[in-house]
PDB file of N, CA and C in Angstrom:
ATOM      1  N   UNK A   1      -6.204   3.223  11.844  1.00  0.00           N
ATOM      2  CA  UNK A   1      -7.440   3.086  11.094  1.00  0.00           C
ATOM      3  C   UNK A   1      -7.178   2.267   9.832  1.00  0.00           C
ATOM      4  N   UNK A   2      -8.072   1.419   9.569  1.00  0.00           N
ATOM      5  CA  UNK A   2      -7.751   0.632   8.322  1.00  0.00           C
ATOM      6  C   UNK A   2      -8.376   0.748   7.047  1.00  0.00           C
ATOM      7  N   UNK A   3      -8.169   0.886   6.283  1.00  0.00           N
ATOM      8  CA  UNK A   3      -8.711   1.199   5.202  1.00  0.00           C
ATOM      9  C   UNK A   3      -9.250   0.302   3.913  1.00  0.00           C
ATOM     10  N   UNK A   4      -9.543   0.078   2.994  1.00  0.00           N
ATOM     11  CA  UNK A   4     -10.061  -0.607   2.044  1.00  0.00           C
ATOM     12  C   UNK A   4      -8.662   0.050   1.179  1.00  0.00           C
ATOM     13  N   UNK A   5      -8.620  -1.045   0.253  1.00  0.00           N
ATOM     14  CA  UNK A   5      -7.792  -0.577  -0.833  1.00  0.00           C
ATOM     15  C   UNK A   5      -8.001  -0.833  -1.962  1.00  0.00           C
ATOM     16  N   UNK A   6      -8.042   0.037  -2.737  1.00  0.00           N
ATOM     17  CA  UNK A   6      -8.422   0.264  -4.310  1.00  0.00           C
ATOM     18  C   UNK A   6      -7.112  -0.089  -5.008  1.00  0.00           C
ATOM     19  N   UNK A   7      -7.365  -0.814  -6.095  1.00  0.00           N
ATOM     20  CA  UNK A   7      -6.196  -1.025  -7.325  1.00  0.00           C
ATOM     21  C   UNK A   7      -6.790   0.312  -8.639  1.00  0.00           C
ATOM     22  N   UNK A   8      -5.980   0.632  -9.184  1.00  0.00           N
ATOM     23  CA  UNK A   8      -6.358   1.183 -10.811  1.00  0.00           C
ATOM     24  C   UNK A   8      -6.316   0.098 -11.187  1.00  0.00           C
ATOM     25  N   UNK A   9      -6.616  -0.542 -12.343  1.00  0.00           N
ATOM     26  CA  UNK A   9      -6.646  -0.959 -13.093  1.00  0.00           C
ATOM     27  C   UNK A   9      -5.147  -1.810 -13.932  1.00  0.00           C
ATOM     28  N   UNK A  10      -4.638  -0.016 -14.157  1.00  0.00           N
ATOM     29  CA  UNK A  10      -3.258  -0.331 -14.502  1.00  0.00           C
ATOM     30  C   UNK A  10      -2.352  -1.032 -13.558  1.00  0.00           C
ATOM     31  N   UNK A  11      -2.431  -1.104 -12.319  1.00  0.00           N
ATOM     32  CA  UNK A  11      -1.533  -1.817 -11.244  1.00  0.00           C
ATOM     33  C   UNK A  11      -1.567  -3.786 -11.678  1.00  0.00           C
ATOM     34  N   UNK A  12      -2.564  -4.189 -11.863  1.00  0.00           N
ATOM     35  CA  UNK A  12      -2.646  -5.530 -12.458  1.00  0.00           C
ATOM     36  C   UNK A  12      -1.360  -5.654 -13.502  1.00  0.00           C
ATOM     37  N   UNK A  13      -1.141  -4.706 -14.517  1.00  0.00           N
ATOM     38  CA  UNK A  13      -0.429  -4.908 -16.194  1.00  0.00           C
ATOM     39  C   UNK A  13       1.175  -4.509 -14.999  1.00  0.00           C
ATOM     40  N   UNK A  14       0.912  -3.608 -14.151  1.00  0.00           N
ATOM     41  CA  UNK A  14       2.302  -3.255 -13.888  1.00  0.00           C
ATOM     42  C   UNK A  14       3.122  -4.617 -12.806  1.00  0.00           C
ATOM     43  N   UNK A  15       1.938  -5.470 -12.147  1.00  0.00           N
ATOM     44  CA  UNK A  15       2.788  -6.352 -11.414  1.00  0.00           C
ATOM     45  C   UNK A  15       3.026  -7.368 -12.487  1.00  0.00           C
ATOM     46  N   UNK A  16       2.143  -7.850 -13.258  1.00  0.00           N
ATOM     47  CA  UNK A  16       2.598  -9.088 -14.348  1.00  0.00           C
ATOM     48  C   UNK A  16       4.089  -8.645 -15.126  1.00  0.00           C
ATOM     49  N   UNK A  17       4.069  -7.009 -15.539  1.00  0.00           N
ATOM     50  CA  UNK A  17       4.847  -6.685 -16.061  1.00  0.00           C
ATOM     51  C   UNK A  17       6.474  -7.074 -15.075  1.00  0.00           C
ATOM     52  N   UNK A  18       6.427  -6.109 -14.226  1.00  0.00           N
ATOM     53  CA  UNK A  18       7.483  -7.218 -12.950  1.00  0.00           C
ATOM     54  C   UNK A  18       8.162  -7.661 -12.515  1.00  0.00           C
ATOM     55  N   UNK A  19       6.394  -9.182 -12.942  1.00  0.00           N
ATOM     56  CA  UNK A  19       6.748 -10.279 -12.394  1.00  0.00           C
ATOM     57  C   UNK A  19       7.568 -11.252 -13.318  1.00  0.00           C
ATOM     58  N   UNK A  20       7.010 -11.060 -14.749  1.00  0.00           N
ATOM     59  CA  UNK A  20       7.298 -11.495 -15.746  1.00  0.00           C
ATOM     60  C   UNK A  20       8.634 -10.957 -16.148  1.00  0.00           C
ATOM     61  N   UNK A  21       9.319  -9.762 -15.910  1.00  0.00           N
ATOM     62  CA  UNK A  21      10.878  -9.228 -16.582  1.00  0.00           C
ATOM     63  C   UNK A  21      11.663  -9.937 -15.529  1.00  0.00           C
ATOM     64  N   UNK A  22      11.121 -10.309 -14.326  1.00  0.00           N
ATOM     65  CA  UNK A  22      12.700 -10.882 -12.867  1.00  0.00           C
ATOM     66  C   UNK A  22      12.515 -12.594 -13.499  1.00  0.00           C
ATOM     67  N   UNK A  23      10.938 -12.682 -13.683  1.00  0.00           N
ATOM     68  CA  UNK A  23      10.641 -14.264 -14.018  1.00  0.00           C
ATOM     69  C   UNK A  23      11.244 -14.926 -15.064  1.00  0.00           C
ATOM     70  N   UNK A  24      11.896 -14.349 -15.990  1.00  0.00           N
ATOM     71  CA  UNK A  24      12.572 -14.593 -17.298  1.00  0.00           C
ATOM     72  C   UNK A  24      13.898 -14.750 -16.902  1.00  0.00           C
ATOM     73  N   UNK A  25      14.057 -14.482 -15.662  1.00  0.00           N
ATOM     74  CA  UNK A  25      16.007 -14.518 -15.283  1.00  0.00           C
ATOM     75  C   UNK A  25      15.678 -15.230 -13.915  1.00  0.00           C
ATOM     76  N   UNK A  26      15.068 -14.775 -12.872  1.00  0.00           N
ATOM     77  CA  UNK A  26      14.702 -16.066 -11.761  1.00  0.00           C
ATOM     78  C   UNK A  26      13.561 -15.850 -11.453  1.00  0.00           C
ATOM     79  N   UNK A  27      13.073 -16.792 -11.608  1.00  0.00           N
ATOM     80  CA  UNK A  27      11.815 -17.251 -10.896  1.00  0.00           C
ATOM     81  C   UNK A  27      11.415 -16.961  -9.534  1.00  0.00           C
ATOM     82  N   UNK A  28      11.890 -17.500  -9.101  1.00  0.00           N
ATOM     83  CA  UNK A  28      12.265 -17.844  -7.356  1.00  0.00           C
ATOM     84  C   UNK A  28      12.261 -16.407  -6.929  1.00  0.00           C
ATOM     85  N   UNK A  29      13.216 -15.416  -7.301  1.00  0.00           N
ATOM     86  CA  UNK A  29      13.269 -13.665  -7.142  1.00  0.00           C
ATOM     87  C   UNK A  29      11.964 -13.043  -7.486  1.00  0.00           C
ATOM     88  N   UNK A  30      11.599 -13.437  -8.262  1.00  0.00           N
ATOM     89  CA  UNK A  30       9.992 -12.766  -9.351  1.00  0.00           C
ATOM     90  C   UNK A  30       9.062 -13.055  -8.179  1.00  0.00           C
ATOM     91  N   UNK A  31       8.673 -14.411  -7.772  1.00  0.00           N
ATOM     92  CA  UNK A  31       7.697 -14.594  -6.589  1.00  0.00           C
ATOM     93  C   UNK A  31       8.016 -13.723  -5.233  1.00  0.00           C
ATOM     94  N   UNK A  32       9.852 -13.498  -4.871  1.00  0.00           N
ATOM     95  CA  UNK A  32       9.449 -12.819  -3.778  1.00  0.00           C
ATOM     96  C   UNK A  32       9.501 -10.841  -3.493  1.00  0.00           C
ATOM     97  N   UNK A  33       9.733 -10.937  -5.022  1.00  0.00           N
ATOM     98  CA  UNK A  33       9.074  -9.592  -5.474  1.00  0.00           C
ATOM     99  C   UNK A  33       7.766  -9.204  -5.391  1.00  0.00           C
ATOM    100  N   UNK A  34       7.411 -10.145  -6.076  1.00  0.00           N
ATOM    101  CA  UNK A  34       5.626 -10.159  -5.725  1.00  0.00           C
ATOM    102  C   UNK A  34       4.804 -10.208  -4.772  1.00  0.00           C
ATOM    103  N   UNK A  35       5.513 -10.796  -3.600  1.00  0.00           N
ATOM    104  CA  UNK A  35       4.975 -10.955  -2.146  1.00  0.00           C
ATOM    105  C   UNK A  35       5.370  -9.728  -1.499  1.00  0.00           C
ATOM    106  N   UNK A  36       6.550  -9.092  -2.006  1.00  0.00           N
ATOM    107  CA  UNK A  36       7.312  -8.101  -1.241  1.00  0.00           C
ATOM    108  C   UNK A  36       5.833  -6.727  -1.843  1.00  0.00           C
ATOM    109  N   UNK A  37       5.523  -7.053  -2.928  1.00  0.00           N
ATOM    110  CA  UNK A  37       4.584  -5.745  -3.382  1.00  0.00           C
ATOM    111  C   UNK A  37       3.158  -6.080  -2.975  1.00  0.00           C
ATOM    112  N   UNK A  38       3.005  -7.406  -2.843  1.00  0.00           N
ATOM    113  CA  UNK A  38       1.336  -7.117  -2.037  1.00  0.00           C
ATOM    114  C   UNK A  38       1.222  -7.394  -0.732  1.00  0.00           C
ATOM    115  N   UNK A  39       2.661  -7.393   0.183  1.00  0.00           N
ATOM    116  CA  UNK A  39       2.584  -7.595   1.507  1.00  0.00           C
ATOM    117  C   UNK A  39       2.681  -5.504   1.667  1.00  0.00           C
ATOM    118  N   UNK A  40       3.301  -4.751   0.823  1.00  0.00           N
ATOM    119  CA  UNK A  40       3.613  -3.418   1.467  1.00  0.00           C
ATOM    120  C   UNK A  40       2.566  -2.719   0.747  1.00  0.00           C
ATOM    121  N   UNK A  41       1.569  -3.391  -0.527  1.00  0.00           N
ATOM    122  CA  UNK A  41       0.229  -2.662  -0.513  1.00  0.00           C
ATOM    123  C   UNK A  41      -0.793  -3.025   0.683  1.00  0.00           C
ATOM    124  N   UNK A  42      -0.602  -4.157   1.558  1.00  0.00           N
ATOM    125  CA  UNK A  42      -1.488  -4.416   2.047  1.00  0.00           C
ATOM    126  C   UNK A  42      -1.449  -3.781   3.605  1.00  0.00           C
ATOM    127  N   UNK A  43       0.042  -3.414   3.970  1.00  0.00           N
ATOM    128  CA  UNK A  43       0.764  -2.706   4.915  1.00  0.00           C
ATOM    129  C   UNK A  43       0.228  -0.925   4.978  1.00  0.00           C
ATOM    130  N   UNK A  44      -0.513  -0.427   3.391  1.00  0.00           N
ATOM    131  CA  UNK A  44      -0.928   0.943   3.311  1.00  0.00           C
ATOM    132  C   UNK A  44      -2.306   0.633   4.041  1.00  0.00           C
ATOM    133  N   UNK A  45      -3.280   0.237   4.465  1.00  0.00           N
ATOM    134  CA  UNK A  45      -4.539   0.072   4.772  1.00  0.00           C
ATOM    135  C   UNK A  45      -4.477   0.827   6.354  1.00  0.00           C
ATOM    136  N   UNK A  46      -2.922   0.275   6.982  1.00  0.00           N
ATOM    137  CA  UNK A  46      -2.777   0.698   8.029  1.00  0.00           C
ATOM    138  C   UNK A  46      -2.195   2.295   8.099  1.00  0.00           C
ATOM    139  N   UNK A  47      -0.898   1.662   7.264  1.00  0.00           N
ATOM    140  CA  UNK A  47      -0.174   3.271   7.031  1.00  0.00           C
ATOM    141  C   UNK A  47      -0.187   4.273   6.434  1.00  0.00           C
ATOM    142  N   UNK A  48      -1.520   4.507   5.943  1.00  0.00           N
ATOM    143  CA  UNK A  48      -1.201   5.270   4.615  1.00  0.00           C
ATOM    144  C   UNK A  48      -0.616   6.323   5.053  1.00  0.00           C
ATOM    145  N   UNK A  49      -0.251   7.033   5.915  1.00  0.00           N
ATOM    146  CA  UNK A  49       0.684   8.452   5.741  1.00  0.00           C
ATOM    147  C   UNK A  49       1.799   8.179   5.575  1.00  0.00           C
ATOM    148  N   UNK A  50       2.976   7.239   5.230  1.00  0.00           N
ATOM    149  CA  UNK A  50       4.052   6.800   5.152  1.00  0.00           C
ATOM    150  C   UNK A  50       4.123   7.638   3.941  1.00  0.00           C
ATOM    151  N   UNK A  51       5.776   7.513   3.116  1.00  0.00           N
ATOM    152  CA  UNK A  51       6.029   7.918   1.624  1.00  0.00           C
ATOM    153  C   UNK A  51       6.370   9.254   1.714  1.00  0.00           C
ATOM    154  N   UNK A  52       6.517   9.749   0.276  1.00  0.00           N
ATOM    155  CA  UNK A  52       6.659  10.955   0.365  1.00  0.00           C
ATOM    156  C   UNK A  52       5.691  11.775  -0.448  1.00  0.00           C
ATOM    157  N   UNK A  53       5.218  12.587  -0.291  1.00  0.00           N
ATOM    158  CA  UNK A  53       4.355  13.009  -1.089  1.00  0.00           C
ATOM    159  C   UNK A  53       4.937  13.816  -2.571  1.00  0.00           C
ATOM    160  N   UNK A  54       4.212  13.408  -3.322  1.00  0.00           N
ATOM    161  CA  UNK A  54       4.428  12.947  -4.651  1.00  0.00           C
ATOM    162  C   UNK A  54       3.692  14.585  -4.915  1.00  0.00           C
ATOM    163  N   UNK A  55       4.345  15.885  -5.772  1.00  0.00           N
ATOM    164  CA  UNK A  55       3.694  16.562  -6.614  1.00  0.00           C
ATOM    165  C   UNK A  55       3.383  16.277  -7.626  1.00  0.00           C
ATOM    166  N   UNK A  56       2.151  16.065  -7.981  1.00  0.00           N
ATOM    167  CA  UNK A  56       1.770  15.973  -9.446  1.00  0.00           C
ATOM    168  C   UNK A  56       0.829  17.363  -9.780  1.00  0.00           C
ATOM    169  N   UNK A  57       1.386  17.296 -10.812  1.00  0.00           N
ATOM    170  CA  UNK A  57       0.433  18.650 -11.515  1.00  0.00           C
ATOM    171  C   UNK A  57      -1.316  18.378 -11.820  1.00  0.00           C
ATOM    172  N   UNK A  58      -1.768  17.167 -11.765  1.00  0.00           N
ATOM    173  CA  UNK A  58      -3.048  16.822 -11.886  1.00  0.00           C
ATOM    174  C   UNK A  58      -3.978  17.205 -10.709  1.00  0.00           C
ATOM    175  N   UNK A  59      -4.754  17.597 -10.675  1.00  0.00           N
ATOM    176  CA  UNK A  59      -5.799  17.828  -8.726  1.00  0.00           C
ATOM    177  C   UNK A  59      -6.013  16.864  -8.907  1.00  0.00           C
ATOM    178  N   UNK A  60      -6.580  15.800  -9.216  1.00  0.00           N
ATOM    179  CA  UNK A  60      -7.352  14.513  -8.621  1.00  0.00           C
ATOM    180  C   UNK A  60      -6.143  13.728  -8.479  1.00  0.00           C
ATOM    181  N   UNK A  61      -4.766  14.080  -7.977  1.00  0.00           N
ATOM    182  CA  UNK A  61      -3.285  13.534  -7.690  1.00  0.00           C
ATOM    183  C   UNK A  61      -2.923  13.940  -6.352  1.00  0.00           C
ATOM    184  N   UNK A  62      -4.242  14.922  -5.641  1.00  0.00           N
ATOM    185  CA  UNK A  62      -3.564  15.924  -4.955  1.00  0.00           C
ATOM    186  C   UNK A  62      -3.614  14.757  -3.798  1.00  0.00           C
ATOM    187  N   UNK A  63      -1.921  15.031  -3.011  1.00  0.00           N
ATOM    188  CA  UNK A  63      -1.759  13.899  -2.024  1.00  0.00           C
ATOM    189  C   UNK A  63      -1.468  12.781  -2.113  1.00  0.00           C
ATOM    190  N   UNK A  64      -1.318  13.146  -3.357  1.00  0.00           N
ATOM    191  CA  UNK A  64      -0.290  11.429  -4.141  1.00  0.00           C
ATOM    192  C   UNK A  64       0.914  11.252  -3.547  1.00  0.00           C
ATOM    193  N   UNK A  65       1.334  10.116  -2.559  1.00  0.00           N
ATOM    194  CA  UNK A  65       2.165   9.712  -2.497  1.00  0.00           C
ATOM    195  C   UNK A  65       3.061   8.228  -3.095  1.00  0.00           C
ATOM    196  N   UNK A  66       4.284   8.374  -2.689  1.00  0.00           N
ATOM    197  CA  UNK A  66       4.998   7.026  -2.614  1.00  0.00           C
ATOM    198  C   UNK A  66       5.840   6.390  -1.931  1.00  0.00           C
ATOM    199  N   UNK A  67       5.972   5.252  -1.966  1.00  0.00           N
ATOM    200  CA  UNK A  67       6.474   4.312  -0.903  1.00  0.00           C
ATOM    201  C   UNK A  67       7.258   3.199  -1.583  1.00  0.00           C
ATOM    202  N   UNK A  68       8.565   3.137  -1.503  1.00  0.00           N
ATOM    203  CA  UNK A  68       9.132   2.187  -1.892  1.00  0.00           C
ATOM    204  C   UNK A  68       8.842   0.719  -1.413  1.00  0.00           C
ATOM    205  N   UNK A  69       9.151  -0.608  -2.015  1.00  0.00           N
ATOM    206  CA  UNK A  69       8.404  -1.736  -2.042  1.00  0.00           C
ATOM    207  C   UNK A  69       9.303  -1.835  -1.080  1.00  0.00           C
ATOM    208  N   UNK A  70       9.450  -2.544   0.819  1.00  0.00           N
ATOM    209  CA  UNK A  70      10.022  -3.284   1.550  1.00  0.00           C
ATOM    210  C   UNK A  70       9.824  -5.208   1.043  1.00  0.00           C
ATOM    211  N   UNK A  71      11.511  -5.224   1.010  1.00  0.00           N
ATOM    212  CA  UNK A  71      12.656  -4.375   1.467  1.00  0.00           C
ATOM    213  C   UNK A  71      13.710  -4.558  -0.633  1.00  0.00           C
ATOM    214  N   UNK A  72      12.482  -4.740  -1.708  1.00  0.00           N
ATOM    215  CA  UNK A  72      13.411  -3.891  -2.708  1.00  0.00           C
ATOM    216  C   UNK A  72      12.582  -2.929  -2.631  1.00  0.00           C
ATOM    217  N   UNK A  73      13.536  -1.891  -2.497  1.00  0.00           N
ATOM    218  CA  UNK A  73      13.020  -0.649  -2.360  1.00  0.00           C
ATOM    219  C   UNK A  73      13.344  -0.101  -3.724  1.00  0.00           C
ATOM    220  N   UNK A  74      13.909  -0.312  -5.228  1.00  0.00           N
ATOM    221  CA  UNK A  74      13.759  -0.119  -6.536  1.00  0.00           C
ATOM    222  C   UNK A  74      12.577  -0.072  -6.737  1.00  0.00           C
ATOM    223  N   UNK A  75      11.374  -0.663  -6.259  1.00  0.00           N
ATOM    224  CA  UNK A  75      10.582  -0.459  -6.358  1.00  0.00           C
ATOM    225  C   UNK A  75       9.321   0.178  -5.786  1.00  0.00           C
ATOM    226  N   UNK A  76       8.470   1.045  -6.745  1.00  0.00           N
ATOM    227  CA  UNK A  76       7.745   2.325  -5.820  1.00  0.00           C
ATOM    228  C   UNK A  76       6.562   1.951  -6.243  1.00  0.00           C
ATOM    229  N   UNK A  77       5.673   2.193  -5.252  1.00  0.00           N
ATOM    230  CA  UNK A  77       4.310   2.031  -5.474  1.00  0.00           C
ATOM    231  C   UNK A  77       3.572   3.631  -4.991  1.00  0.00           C
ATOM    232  N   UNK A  78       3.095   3.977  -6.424  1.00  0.00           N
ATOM    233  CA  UNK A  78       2.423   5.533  -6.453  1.00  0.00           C
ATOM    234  C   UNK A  78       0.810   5.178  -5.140  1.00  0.00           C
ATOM    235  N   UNK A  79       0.203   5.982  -4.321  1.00  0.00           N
ATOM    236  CA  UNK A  79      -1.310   5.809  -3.952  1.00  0.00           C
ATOM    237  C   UNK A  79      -1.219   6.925  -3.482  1.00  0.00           C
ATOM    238  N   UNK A  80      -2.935   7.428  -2.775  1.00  0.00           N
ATOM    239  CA  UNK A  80      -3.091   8.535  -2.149  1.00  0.00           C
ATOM    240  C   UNK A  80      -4.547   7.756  -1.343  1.00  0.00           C
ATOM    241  N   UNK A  81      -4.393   8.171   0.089  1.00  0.00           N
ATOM    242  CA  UNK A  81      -5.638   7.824   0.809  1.00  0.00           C
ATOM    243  C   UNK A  81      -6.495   8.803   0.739  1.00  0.00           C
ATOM    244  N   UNK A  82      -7.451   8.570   1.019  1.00  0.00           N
ATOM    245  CA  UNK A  82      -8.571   9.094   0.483  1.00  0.00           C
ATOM    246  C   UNK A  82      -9.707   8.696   0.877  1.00  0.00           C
ATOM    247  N   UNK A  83     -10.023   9.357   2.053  1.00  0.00           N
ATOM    248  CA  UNK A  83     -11.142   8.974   3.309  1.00  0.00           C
ATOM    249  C   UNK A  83     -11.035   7.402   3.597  1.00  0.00           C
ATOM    250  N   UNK A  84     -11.785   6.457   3.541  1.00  0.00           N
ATOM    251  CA  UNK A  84     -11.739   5.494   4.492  1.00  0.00           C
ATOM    252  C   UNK A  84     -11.045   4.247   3.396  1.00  0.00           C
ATOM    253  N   UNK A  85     -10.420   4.885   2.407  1.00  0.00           N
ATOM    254  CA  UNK A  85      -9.649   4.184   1.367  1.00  0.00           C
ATOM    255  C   UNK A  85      -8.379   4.493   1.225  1.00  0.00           C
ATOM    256  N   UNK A  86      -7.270   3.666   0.478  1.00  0.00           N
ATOM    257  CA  UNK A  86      -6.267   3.708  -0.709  1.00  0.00           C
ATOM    258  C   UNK A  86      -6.403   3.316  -1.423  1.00  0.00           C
ATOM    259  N   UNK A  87      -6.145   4.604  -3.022  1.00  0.00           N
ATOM    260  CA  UNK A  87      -6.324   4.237  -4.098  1.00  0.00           C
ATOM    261  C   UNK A  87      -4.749   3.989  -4.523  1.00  0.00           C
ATOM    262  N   UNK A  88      -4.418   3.098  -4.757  1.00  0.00           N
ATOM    263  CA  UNK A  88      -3.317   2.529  -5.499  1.00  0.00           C
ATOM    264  C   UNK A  88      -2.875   2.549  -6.961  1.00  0.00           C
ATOM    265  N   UNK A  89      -2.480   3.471  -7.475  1.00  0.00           N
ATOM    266  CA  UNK A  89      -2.154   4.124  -8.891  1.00  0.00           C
ATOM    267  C   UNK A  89      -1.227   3.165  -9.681  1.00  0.00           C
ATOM    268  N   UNK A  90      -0.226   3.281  -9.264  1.00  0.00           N
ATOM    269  CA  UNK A  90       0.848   2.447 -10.056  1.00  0.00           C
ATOM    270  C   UNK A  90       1.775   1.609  -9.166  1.00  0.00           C
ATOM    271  N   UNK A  91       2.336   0.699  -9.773  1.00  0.00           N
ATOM    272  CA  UNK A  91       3.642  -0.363  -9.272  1.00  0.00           C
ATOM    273  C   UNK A  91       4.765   0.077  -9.918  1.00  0.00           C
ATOM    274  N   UNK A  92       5.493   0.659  -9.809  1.00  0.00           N
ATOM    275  CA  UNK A  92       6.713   0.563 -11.272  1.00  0.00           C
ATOM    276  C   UNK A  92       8.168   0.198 -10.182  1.00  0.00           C
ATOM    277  N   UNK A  93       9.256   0.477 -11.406  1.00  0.00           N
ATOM    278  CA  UNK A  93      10.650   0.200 -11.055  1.00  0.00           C
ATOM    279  C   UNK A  93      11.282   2.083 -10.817  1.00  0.00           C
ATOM    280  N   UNK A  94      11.631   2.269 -10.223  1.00  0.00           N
ATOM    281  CA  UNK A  94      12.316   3.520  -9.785  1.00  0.00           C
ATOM    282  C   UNK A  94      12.941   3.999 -10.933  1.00  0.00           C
ATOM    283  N   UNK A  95      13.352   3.173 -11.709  1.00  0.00           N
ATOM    284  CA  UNK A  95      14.332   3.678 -13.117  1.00  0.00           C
ATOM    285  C   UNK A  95      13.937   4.215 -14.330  1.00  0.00           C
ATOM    286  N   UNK A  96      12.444   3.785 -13.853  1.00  0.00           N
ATOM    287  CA  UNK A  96      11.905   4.550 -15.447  1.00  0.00           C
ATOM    288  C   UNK A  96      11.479   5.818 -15.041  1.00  0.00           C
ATOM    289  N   UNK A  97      10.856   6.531 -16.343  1.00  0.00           N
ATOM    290  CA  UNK A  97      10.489   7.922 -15.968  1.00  0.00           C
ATOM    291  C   UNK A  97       8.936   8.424 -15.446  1.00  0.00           C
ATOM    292  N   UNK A  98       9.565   8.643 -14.216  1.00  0.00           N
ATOM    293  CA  UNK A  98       8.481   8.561 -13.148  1.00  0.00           C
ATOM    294  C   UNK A  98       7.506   9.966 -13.612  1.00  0.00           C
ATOM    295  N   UNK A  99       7.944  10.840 -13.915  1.00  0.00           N
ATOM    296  CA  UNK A  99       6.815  12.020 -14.091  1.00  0.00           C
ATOM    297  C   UNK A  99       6.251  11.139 -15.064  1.00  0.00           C
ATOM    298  N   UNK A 100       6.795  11.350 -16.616  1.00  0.00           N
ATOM    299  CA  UNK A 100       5.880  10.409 -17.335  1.00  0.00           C
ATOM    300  C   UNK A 100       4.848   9.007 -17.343  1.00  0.00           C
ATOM    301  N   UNK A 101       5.424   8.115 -15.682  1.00  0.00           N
ATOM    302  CA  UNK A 101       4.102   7.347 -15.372  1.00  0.00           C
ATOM    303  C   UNK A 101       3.264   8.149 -15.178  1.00  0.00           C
ATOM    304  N   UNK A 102       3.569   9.318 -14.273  1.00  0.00           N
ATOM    305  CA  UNK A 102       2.470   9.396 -13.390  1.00  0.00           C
ATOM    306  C   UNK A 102       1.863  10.416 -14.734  1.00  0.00           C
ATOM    307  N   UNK A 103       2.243  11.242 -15.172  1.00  0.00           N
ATOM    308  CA  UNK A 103       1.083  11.858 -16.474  1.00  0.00           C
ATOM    309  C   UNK A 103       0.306  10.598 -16.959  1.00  0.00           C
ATOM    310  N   UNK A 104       0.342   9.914 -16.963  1.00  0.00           N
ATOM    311  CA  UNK A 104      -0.229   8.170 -17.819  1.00  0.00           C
ATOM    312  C   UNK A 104      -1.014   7.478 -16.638  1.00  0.00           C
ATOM    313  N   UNK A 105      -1.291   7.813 -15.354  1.00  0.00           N
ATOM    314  CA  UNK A 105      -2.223   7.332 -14.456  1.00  0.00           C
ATOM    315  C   UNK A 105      -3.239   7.479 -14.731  1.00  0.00           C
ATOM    316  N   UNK A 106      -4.270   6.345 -14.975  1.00  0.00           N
ATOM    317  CA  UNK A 106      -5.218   6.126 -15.398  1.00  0.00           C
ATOM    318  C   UNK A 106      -6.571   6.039 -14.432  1.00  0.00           C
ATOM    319  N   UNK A 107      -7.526   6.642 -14.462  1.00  0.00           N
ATOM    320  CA  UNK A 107      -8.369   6.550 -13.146  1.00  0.00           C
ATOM    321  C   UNK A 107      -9.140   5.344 -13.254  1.00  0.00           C
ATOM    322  N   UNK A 108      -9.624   4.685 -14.021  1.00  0.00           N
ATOM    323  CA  UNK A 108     -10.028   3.294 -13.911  1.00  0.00           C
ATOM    324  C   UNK A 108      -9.589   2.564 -13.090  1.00  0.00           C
ATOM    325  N   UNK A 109     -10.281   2.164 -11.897  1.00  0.00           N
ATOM    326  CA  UNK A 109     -10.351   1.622 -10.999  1.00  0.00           C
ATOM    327  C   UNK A 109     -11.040  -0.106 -11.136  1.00  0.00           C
ATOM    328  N   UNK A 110     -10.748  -1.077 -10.594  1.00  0.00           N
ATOM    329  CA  UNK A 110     -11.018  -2.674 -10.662  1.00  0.00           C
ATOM    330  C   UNK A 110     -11.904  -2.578  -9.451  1.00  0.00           C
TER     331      UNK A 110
END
């Protein structure tokens, strides 16, 4: 089943963000980072049960999962489907502090 997919808002600041820290050291890496993250958001429409499911202490989180970016997998992309959608929460790097993104998920949706 395929789904529509929703961005937050914040997912825009988190791919520039990125694209722009690999783009300052290679270029060339930064673009296929970037393809690597909107070829495996665009891969959830199909899959969304993939990932692992993500506890967050928030209810409107409930069923939050994540899925590392194929094939850098440093990188995780937070979503939760949600009837004939995925809402897509965050992009980040595995290294930062992931509870504290996800307390900072913003429901503003694009």
């Amino acid at each position: 089943m395929s789904r529509e997919i929703r961005r937050a808002k914040q997912v825009r600041q988190d791919i520039i963000d990125i694209y722009t820290y690999i783009g300052l050291r290679n270029p060339d890496a930064a673009e296929r980072v970037l393809d690597a993250i909107e070829q495996s958001i665009d891969r959830l429409k199909d899959l969304s049960g993939i990932g692992s499911i993500w506890g967050a202490s928030d209810p409107r989180l409930s069923g939050m999962r994540v899925v590392p970016v194929s094939p850098f997998r440093n990188y995780l992309i937070f979503f939760r489907p949600v009837a004939n959608l995925v809402q897509i929460y965050r992009v980040v790097h595995g290294a930062r502090n992931l509870d504290r993104i996800v307390d900072e998920i913003n429901f503003d949706f694009e």
